[in-house]
Protein backbone atom coordinates (compact mmCIF):
# COMPACT_ATOMS: atom_id res chain seq x y z
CA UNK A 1 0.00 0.00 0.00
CA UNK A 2 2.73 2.46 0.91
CA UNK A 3 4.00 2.08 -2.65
CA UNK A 4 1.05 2.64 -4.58
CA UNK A 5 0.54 5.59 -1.96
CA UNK A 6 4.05 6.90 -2.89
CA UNK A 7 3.16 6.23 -6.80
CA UNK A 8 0.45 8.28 -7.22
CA UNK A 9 1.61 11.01 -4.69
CA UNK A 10 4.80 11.35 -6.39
CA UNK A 11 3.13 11.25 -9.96
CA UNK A 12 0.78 14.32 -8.99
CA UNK A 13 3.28 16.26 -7.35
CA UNK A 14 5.12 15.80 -9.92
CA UNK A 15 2.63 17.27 -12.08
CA UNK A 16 2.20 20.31 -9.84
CA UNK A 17 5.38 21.35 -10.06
CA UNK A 18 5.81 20.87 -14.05
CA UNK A 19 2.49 23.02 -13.87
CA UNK A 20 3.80 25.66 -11.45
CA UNK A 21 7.24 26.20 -13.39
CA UNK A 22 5.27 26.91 -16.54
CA UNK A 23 2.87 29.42 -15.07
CA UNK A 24 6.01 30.92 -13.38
CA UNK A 25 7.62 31.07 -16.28
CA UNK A 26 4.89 32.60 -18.26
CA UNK A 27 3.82 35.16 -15.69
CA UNK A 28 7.58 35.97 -15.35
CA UNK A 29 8.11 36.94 -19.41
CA UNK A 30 5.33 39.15 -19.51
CA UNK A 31 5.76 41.15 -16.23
CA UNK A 32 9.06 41.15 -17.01
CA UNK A 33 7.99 42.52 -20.53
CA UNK A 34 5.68 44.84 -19.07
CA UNK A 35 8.12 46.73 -16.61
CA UNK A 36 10.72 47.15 -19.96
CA UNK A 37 8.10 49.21 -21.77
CA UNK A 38 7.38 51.26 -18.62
CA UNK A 39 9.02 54.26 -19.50
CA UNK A 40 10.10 55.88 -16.26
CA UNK A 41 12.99 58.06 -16.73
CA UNK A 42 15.40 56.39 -14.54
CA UNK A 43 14.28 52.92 -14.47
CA UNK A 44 16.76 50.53 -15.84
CA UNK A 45 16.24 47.06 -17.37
CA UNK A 46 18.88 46.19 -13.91
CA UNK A 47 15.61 47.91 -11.77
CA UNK A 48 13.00 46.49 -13.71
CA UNK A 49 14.18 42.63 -13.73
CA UNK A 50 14.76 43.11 -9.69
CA UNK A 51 11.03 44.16 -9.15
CA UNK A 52 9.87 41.44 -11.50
CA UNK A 53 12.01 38.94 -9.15
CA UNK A 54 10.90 40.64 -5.94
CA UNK A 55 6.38 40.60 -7.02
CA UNK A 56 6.90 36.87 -8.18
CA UNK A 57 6.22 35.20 -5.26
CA UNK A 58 2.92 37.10 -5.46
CA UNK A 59 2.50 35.95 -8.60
CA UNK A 60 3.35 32.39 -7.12
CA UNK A 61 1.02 32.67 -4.35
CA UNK A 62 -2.33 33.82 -6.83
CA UNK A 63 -1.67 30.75 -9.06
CA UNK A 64 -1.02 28.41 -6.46
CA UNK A 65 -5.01 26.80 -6.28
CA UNK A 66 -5.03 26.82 -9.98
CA UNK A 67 -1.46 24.82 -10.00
CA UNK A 68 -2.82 21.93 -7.85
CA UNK A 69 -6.16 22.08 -9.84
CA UNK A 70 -4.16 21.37 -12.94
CA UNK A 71 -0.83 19.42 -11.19
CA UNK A 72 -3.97 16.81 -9.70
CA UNK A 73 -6.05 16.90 -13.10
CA UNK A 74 -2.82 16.03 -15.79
CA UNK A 75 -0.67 14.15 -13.04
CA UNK A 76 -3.99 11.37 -12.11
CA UNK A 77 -4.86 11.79 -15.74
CA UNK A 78 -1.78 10.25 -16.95
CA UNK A 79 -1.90 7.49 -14.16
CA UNK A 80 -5.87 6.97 -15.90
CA UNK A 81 -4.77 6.78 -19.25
CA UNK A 82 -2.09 4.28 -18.58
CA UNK A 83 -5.19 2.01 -17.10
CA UNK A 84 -2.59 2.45 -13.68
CA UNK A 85 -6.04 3.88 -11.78
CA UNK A 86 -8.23 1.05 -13.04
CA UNK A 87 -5.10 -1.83 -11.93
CA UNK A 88 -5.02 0.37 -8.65
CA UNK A 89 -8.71 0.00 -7.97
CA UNK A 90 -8.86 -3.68 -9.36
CA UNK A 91 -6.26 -4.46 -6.25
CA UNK A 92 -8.53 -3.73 -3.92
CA UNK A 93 -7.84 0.20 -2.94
CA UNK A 94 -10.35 2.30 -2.88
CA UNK A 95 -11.25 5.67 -4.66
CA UNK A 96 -11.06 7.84 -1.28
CA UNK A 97 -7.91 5.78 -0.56
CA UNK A 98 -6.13 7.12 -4.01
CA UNK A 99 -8.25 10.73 -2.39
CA UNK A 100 -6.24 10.54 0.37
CA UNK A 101 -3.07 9.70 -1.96
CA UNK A 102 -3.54 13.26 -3.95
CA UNK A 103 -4.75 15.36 -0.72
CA UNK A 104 -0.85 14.59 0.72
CA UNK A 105 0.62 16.65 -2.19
CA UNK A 106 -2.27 19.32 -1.91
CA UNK A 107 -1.52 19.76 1.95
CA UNK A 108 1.79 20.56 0.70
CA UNK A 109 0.49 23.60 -1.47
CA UNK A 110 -1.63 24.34 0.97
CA UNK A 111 1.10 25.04 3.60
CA UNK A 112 3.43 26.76 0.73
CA UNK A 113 0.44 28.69 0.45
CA UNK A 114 0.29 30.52 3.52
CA UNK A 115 3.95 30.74 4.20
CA UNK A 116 4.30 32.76 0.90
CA UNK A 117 0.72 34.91 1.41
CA UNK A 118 1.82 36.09 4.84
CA UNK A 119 5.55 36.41 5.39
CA UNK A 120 6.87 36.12 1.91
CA UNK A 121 4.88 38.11 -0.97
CA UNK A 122 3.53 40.78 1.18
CA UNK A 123 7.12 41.83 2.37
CA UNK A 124 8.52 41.37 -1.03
CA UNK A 125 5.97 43.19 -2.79
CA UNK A 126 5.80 46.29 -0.36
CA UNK A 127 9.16 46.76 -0.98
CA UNK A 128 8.69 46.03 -4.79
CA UNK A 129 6.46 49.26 -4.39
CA UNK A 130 8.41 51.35 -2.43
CA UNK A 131 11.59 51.62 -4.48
CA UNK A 132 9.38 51.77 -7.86
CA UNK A 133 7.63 55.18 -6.22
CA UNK A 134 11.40 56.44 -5.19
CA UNK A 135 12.26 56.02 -8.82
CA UNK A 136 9.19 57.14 -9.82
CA UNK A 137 9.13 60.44 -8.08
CA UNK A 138 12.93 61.29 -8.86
CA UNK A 139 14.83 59.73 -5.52
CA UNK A 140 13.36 62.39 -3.60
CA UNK A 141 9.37 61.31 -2.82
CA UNK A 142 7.83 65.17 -3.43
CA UNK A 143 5.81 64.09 -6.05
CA UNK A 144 1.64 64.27 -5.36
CA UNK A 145 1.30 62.11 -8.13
CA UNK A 146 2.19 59.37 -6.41
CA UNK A 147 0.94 57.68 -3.08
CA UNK A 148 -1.99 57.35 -0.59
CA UNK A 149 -4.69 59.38 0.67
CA UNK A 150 -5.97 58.08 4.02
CA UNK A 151 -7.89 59.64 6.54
CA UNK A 152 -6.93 59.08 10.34
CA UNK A 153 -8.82 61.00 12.96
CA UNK A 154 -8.90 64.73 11.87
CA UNK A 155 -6.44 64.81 9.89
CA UNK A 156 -6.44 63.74 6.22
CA UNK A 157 -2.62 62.77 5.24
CA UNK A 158 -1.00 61.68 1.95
CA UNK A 159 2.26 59.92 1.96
CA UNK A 160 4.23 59.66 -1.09
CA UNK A 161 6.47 57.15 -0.87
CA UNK A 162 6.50 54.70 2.18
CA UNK A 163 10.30 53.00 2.70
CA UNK A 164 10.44 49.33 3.22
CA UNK A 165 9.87 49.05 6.80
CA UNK A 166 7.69 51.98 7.37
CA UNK A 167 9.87 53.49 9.42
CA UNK A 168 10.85 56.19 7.37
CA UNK A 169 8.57 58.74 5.11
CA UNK A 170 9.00 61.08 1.75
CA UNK A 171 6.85 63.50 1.17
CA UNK A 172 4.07 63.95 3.65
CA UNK A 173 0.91 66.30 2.89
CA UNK A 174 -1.67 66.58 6.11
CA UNK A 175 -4.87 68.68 6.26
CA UNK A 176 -6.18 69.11 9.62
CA UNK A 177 -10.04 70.03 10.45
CA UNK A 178 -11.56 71.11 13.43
CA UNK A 179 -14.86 69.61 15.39
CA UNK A 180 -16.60 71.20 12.43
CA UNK A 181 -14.89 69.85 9.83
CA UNK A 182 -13.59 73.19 9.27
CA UNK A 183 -9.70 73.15 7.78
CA UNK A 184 -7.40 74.46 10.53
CA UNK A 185 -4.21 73.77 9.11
CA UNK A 186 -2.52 72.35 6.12
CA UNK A 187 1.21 71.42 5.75
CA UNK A 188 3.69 69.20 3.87
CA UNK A 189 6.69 67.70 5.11
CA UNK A 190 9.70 66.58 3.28
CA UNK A 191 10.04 63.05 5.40
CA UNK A 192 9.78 61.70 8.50
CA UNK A 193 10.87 59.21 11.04
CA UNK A 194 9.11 56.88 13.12
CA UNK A 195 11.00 57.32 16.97
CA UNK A 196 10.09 56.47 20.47
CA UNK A 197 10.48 58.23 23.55
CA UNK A 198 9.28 58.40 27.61
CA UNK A 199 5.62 59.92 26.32
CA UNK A 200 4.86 56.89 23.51
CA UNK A 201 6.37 56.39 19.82
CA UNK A 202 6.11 59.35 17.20
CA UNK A 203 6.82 60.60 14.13
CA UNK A 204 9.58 63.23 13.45
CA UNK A 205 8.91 65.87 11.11
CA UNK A 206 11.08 67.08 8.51
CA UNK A 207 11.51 69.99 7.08
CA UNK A 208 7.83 71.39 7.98
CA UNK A 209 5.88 74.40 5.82
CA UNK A 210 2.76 74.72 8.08
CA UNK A 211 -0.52 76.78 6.85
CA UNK A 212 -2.65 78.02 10.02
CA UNK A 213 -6.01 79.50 9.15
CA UNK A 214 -7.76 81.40 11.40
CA UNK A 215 -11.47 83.02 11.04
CA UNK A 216 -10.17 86.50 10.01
CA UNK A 217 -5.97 85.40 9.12
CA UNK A 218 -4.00 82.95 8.03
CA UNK A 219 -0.03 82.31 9.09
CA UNK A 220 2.54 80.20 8.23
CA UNK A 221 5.24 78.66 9.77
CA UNK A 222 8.29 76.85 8.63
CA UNK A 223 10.32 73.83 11.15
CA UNK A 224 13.28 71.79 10.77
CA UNK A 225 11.58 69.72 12.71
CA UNK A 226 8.07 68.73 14.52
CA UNK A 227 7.04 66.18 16.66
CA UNK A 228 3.52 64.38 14.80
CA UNK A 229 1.92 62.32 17.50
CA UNK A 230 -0.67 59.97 15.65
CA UNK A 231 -1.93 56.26 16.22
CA UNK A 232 -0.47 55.40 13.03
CA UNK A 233 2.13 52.69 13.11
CA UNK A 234 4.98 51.35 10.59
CA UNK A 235 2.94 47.85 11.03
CA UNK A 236 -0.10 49.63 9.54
CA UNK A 237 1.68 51.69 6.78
CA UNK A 238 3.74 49.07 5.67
CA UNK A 239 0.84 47.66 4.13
CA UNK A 240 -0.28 51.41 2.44
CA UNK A 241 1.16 50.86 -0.72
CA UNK A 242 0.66 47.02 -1.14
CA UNK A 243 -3.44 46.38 -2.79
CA UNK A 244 -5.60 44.80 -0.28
CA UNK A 245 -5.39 41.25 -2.34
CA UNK A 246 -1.47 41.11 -2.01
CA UNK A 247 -1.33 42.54 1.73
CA UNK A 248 -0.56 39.48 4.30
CA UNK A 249 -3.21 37.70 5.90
CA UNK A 250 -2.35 39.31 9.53
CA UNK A 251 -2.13 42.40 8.26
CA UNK A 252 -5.17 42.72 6.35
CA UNK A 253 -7.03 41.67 10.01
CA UNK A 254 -5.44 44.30 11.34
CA UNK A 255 -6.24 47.26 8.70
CA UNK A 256 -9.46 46.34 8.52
CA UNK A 257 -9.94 46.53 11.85
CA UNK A 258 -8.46 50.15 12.55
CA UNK A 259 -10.20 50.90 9.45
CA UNK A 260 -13.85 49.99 11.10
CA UNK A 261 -12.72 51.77 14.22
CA UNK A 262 -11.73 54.82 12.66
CA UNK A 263 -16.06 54.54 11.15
CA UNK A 264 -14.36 54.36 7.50
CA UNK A 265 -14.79 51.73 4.57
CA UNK A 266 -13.37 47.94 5.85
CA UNK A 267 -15.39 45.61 4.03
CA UNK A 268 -12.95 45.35 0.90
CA UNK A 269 -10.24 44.45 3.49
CA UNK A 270 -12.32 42.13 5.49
CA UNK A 271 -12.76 40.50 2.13
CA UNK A 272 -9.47 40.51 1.14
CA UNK A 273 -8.58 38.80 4.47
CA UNK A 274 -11.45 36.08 3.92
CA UNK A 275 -10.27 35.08 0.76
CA UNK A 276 -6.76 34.37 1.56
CA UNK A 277 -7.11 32.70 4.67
CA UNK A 278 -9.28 30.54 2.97
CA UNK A 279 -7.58 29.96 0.43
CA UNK A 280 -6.00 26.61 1.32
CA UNK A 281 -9.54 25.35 1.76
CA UNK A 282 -9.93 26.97 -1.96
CA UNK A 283 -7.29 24.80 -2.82
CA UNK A 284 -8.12 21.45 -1.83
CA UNK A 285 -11.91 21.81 -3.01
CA UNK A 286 -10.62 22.64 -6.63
CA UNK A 287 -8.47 19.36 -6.34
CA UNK A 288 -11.38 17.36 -5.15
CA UNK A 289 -12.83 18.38 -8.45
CA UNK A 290 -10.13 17.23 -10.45
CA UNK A 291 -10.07 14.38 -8.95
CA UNK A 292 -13.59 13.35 -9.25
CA UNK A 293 -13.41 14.70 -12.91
CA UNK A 294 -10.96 12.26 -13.18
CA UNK A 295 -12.89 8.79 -12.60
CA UNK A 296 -15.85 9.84 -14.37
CA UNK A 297 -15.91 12.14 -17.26
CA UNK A 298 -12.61 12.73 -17.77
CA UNK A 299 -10.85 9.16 -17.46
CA UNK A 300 -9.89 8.28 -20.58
CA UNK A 301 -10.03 11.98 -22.76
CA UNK A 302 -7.21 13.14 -23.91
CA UNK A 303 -4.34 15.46 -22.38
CA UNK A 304 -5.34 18.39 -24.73
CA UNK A 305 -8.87 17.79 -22.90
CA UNK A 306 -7.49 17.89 -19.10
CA UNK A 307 -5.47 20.64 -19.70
CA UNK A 308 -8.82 22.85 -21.08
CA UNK A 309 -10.96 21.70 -18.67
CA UNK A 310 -8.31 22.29 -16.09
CA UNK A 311 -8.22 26.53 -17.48
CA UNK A 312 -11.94 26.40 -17.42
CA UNK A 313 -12.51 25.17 -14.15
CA UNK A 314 -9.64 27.79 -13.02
CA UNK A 315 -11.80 30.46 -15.09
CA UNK A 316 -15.27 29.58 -13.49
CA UNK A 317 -13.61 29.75 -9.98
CA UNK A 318 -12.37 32.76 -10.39
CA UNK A 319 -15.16 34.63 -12.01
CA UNK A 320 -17.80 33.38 -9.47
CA UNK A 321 -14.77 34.92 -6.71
CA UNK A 322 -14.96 38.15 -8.52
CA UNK A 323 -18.82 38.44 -8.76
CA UNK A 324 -19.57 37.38 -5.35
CA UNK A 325 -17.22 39.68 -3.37
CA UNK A 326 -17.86 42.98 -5.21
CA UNK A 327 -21.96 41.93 -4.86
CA UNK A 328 -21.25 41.39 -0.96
CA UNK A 329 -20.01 44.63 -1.05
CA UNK A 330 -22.98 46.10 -2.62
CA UNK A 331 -25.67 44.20 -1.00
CA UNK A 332 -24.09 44.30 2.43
CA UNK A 333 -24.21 40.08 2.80
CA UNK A 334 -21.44 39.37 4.81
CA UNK A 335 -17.98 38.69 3.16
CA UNK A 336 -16.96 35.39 4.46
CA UNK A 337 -19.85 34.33 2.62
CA UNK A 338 -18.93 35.27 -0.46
CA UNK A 339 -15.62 33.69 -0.55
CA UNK A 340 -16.71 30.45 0.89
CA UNK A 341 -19.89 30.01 -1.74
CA UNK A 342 -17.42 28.94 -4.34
CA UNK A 343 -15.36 26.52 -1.75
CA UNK A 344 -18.92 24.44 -1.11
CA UNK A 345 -19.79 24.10 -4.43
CA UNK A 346 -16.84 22.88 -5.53
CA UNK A 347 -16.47 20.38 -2.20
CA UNK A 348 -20.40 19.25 -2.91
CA UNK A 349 -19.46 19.23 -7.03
CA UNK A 350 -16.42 16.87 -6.10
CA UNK A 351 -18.13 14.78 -3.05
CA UNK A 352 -21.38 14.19 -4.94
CA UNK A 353 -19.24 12.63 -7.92
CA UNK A 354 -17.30 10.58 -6.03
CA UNK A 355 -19.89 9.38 -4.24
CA UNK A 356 -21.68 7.78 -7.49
CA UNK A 357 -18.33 6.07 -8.69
């Protein structure tokens, strides 16, 4: 038994990883292409290649459900049309026996999968995005083309350019209102610091130009530097410039959460977080299918055939994701649900086929 066991793990894995090099390598020419014909005065090929390298593992991570979909659908396909299943079965082991056999593989993915989506690809992308906005805005982060609006208490601040870590700031516009949403001040800063002292941590100012209005004057003021005390951490804005669907699962809790206290928009991140931390459960209900695909319909088609079905089962997945968390969003349904409506059909879909082998 342990052979057979090892025979048709090995043969999917193998599969998954023939799979997961192609869709690397294909995702990797055409970012890769992309970034060449960006355009950015001061981006080399050297700069573009490195952020290619460093928003792979994103990349990685995305494709990883579809991989085992297709790894479990070619690699048990080929042990089908080589009559191995139907020798397999006629020796007396059952079909949720050879189940079990692909689901060690898929745990595998599974695992990879949220190694990569919370310590690996959101660190490696954040600071994919910070150097690309410091080459972006000329080295010196003054640009207000680039960055992030977000409001926090009073104040409404946009940040420019975010340095890996968080620590550090370029470019910092802030417009302050008053209990009646009246604008008291305004100011931009050239960077900034995040310290800590006896009173709490804060950021340091840089090179201040402050705008004080007044009911009947305004003034302005100029510092080399000023102390900005705000409950806005490097943890928090180190996920600023990274899109809610390539933030890390931890973090996205987090956002959303100061986001919901702070009475603004969190449902988009709640979703975000949903999805990913789900998404190993994504992953082994889209292998289920193959696999169930695999002793009925598809058991003797040919590779051509697996390979299509494999894209439009991928396809379908993702398109009922994409409709159902924008419509939880508009219809206020909560957005767990929407990202686990996809997982049970496709775990009823795989069960129910199984079931009438």
């Amino acid at each position: 038994m342990s052979l057979l066991d090892a025979h048709i793990r090995n043969s999917v894995l193998l599969s998954m990883l023939v799979v997961l090099g192609l869709t690397f390598s294909l995702d990797f020419i055409f970012t890769l292409t992309d970034e060449l014909g960006r355009g950015t005065e001061g981006y080399s090929a050297l700069d573009a290649l490195v952020y290619t390298l460093r928003i792979m593992p994103t990349g990685i991570y995305e494709m990883l459900p579809f991989t085992a979909l297709g790894g479990a659908l070619i690699g048990l396909g080929v042990l089908a049309s080589n009559n191995e299943l139907v020798v397999i079965q006629v020796a007396g082991v059952s079909t949720w026996r050879i189940v079990w056999s692909v689901m060690k593989p898929t745990a595998g993915i599974m695992i990879l999968s949220l190694v990569l989506g919370e310590y690996v690809a959101p660190r490696l992308q954040q600071t994919a995005q910070s150097e690309l906005a410091l080459i972006q805005s000329g080295g010196q982060g003054v640009s207000s083309f680039y960055g992030e609006w977000r409001k926090i208490g009073n104040e409404f601040i946009h940040i420019n350019v975010i340095l890996p870590g968080g620590t550090e700031l370029r470019g910092i516009t802030r417009y302050e209102l008053d209990e009646n949403r009246h604008l008291r001040t305004s100011s931009f800063s050239d960077s900034a610091r995040y310290l800590e002292d006896s009173q709490g941590q804060y950021w340091q100012l840089n090179g201040v130009r402050e705008t004080q209005f007044g009911l009947a004057s305004i003034a302005v003021h100029e510092y080399e530097t000023l102390d900005w005390r705000i409950e806005l951490s490097p943890e928090l804005l180190s996920v600023l410039l990274v899109e809610p669907e390539r933030q890390s699962i931890s973090g996205l809790y987090r956002f959303a959460e100061y986001f919901r206290d702070e009475g603004l928009e969190s449902d988009s991140y709640f979703l975000a977080f949903w999805k990913k931390l789900l998404q190993p459960l994504a992953t082994a209900s889209l292998v289920l299918v193959a696999i169930s695909f695999v002793f009925g319909p598809l058991r003797s088609v040919t590779m051509g055939a697996r390979v299509f079905i494999a894209i439009g089962i991928g396809l379908l997945f993702t398109i009922a994701q994409r409709v159902l968390g924008p419509a939880s969003l508009l219809y206020g349904f909560s957005p767990v649900i929407a990202v686990m409506i996809p997982i049970v059909v496709c775990f009823v879909t795989g069960v129910y086929l199984l079931r009438r082998i």
